[in-house]
C-alpha atoms as a PDB file:
ATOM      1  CA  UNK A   1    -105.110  85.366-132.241  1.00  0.00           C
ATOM      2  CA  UNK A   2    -106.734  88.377-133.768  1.00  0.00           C
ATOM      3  CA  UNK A   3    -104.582  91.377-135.146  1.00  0.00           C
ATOM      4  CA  UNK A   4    -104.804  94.484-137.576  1.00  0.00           C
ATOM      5  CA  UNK A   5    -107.185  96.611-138.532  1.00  0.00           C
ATOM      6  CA  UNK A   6    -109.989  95.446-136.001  1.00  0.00           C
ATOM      7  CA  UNK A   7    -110.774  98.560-134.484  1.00  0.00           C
ATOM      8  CA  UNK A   8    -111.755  97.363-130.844  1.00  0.00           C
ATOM      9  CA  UNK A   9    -112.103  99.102-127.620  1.00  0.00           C
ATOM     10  CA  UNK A  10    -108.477  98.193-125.275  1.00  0.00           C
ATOM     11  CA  UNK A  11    -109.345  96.536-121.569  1.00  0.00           C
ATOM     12  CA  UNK A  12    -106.575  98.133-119.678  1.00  0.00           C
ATOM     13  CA  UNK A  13    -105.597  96.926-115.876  1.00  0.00           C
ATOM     14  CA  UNK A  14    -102.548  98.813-114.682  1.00  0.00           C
ATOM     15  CA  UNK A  15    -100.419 102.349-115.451  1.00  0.00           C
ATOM     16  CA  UNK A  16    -103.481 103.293-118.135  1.00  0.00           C
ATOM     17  CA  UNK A  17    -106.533 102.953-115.929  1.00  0.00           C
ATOM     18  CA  UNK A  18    -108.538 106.244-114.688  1.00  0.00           C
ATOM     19  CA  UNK A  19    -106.497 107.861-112.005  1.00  0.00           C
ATOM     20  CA  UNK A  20    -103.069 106.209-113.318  1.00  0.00           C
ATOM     21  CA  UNK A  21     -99.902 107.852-114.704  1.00  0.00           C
ATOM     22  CA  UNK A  22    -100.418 107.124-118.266  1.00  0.00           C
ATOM     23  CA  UNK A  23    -103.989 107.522-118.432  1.00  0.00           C
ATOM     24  CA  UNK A  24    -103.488 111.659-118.452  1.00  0.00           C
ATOM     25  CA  UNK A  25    -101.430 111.688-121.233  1.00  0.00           C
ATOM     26  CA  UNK A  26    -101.916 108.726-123.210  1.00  0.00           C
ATOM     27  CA  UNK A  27    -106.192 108.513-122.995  1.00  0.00           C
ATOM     28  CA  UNK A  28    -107.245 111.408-121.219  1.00  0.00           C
ATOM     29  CA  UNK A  29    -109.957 113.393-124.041  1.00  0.00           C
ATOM     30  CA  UNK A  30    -109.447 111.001-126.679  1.00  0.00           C
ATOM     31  CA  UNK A  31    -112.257 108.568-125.126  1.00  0.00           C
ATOM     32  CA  UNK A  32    -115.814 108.057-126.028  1.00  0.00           C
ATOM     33  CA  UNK A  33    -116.594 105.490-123.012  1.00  0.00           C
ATOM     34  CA  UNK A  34    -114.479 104.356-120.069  1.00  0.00           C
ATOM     35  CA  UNK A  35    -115.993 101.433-117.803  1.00  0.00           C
ATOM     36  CA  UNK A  36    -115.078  98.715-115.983  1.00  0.00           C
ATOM     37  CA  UNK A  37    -114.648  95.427-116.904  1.00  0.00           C
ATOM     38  CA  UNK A  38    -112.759  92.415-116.255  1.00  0.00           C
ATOM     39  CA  UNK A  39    -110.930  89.515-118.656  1.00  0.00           C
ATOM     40  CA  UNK A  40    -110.778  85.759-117.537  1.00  0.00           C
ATOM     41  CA  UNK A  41    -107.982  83.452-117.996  1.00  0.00           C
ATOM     42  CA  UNK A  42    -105.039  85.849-117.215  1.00  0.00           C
ATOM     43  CA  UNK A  43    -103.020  86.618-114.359  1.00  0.00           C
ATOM     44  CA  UNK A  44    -101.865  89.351-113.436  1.00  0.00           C
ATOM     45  CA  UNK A  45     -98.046  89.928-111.913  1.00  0.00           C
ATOM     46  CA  UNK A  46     -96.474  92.700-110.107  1.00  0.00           C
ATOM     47  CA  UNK A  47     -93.855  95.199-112.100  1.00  0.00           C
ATOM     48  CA  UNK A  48     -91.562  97.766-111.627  1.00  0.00           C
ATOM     49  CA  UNK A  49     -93.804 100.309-110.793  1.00  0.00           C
ATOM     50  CA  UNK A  50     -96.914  98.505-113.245  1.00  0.00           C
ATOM     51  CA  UNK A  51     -98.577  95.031-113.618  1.00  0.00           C
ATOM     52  CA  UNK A  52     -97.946  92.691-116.350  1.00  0.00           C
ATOM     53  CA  UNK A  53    -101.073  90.775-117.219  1.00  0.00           C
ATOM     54  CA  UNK A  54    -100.586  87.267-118.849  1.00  0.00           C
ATOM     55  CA  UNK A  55    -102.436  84.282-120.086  1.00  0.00           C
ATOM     56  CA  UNK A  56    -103.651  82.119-117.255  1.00  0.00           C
ATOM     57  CA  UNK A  57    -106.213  79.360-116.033  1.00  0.00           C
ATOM     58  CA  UNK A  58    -109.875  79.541-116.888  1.00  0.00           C
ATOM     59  CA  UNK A  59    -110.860  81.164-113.352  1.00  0.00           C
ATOM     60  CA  UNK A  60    -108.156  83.395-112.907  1.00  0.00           C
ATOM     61  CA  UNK A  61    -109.336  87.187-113.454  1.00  0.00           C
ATOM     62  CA  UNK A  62    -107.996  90.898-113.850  1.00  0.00           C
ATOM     63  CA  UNK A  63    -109.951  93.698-113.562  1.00  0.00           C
ATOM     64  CA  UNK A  64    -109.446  97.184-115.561  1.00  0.00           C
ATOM     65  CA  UNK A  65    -110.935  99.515-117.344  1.00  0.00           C
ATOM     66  CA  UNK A  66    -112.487  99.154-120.998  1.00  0.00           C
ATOM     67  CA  UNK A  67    -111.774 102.473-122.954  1.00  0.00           C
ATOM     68  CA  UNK A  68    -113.060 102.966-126.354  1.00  0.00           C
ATOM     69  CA  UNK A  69    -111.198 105.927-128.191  1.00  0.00           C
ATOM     70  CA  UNK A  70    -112.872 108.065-130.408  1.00  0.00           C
ATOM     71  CA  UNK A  71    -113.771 107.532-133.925  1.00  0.00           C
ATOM     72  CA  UNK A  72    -111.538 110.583-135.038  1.00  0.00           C
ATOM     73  CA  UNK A  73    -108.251 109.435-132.164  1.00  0.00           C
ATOM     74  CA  UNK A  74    -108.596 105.487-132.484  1.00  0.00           C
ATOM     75  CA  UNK A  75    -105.210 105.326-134.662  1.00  0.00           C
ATOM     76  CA  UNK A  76    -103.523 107.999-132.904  1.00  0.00           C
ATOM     77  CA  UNK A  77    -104.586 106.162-129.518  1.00  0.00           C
ATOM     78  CA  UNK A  78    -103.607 102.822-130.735  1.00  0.00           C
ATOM     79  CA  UNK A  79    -100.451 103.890-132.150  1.00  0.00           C
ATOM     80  CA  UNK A  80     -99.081 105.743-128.906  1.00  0.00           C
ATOM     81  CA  UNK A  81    -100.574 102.294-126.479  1.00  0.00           C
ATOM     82  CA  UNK A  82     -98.179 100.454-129.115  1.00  0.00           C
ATOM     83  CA  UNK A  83     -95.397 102.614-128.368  1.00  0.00           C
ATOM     84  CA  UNK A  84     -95.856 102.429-124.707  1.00  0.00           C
ATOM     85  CA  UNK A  85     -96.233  98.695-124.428  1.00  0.00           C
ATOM     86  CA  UNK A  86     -93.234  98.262-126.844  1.00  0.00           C
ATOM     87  CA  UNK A  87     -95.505  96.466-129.136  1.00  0.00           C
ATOM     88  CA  UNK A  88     -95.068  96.402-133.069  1.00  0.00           C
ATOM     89  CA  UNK A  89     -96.992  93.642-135.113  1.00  0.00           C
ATOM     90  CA  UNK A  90     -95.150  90.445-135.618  1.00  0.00           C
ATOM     91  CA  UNK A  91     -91.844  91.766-134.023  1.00  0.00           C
ATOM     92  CA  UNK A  92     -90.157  88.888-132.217  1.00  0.00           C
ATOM     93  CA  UNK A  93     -88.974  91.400-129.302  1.00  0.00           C
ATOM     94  CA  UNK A  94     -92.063  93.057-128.098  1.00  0.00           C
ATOM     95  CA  UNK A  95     -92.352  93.074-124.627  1.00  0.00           C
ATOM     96  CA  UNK A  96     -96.315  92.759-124.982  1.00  0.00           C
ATOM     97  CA  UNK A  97     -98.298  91.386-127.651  1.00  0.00           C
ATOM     98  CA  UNK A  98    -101.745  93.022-128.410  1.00  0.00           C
ATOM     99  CA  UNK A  99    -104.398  90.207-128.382  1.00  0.00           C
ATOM    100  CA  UNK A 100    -108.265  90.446-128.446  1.00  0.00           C
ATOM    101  CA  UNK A 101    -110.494  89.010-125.625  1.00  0.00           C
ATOM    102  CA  UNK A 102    -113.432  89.320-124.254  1.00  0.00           C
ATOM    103  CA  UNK A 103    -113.694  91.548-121.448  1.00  0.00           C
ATOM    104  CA  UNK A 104    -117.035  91.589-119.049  1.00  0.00           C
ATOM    105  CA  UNK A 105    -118.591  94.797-118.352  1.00  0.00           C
ATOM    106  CA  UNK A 106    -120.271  95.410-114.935  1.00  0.00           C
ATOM    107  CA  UNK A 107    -123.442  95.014-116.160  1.00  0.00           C
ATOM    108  CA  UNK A 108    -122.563  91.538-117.536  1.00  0.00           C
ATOM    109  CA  UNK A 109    -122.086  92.481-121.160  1.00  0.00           C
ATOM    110  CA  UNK A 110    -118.899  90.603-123.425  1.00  0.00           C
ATOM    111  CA  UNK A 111    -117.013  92.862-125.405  1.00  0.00           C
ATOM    112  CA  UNK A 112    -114.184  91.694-127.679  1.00  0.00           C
ATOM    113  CA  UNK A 113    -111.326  94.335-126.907  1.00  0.00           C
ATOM    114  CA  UNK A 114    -107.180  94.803-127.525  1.00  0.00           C
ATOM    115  CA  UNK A 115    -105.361  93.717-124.168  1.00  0.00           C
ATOM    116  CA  UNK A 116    -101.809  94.072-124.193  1.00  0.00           C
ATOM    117  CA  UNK A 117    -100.244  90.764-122.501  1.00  0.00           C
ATOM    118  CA  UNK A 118     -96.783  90.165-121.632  1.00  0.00           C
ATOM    119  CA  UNK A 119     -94.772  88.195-124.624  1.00  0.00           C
ATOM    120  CA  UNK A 120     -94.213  84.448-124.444  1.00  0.00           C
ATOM    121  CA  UNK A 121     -90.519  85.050-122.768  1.00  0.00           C
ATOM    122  CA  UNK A 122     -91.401  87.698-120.450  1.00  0.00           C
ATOM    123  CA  UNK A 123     -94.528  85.172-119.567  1.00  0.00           C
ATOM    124  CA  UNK A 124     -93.154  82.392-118.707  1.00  0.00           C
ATOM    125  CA  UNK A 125     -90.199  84.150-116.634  1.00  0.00           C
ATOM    126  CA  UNK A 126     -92.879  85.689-114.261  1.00  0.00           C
ATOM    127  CA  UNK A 127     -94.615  82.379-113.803  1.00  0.00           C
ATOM    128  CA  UNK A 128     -91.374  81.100-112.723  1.00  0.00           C
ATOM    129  CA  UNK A 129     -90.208  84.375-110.300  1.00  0.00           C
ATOM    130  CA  UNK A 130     -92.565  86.853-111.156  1.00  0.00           C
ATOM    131  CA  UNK A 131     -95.247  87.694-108.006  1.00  0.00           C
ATOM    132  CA  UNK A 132     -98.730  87.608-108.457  1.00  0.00           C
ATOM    133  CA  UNK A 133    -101.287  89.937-107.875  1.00  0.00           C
ATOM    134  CA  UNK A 134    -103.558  88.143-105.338  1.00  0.00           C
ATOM    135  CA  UNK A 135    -107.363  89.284-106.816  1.00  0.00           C
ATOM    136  CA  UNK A 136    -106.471  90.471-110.147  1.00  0.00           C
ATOM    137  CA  UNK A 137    -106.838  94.666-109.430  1.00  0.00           C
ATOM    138  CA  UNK A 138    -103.615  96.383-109.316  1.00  0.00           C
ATOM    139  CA  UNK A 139    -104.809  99.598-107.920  1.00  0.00           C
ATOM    140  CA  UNK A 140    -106.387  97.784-105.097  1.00  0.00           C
ATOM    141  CA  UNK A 141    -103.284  95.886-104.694  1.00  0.00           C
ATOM    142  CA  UNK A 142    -101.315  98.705-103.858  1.00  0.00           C
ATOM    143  CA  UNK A 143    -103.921 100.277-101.554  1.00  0.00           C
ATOM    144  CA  UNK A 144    -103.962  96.991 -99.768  1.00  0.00           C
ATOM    145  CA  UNK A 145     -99.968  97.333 -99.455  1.00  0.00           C
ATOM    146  CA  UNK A 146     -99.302 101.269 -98.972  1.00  0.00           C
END
């Protein structure tokens, strides 16, 4: 598992996306590039009102968005995603822990990015009750449903 100070892009997937709640406030001007992409090996589970994305089999897949921050807002950026995932390095009760992965850009390109996954304990009580997200896109998900 890779941590600090790698400044990578983030592959986000639910409440941060383009069109989202959070992405306004938390991303909106303090990009240089937003596309989308997709991560393998992770599931992704329905939330109260957001997904929770977690390690899964090889095929499994969740599509998002990969956002890099600019230069001059990466820490600012990184350090309000923290906040809002409940993540702080090494902290035994983050709800998420940031992990790099490779995320797959539409034109087939791998970038290594920060993907905020839910904890171990929050992981492995949504594989036992938790419901998945059939197709790995939230925002489709919901369109599919409403």
């Amino acid at each position: 598992m890779t941590t600090e100070p790698e400044r990578l892009p983030f592959f986000v997937y639910g409440t941060l996306r383009p069109g989202e709640a959070n992405h306004a406030w938390a991303l909106r001007g303090r990009t240089a590039a937003e596309e989308p992409a997709h991560i393998g090996g992770a599931l992704l589970y329905d939330g109260p009102g957001y997904p929770y994305a977690t390690r899964g089999p090889a095929g499994a897949v969740v599509h998002g968005t990969l956002v890099r921050p600019r230069d001059s807002d990466y820490d600012e950026v990184r350090a309000t995603l923290d906040r809002l995932e409940d993540y702080a390095p090494g902290d035994p009760r983050n709800v998420y822990e940031r992990v790099c992965t490779e995320a797959v850009c539409a034109d087939g390109r791998t970038v290594r990015a920060w993907v905020y996954l839910a904890a171990d304990r929050l992981a492995a009580r949504l594989r036992a009750t938790g419901t998945p997200i059939e197709g790995g896109d939230w925002p489709a998900s919901r369109a599919a449903a409403g």
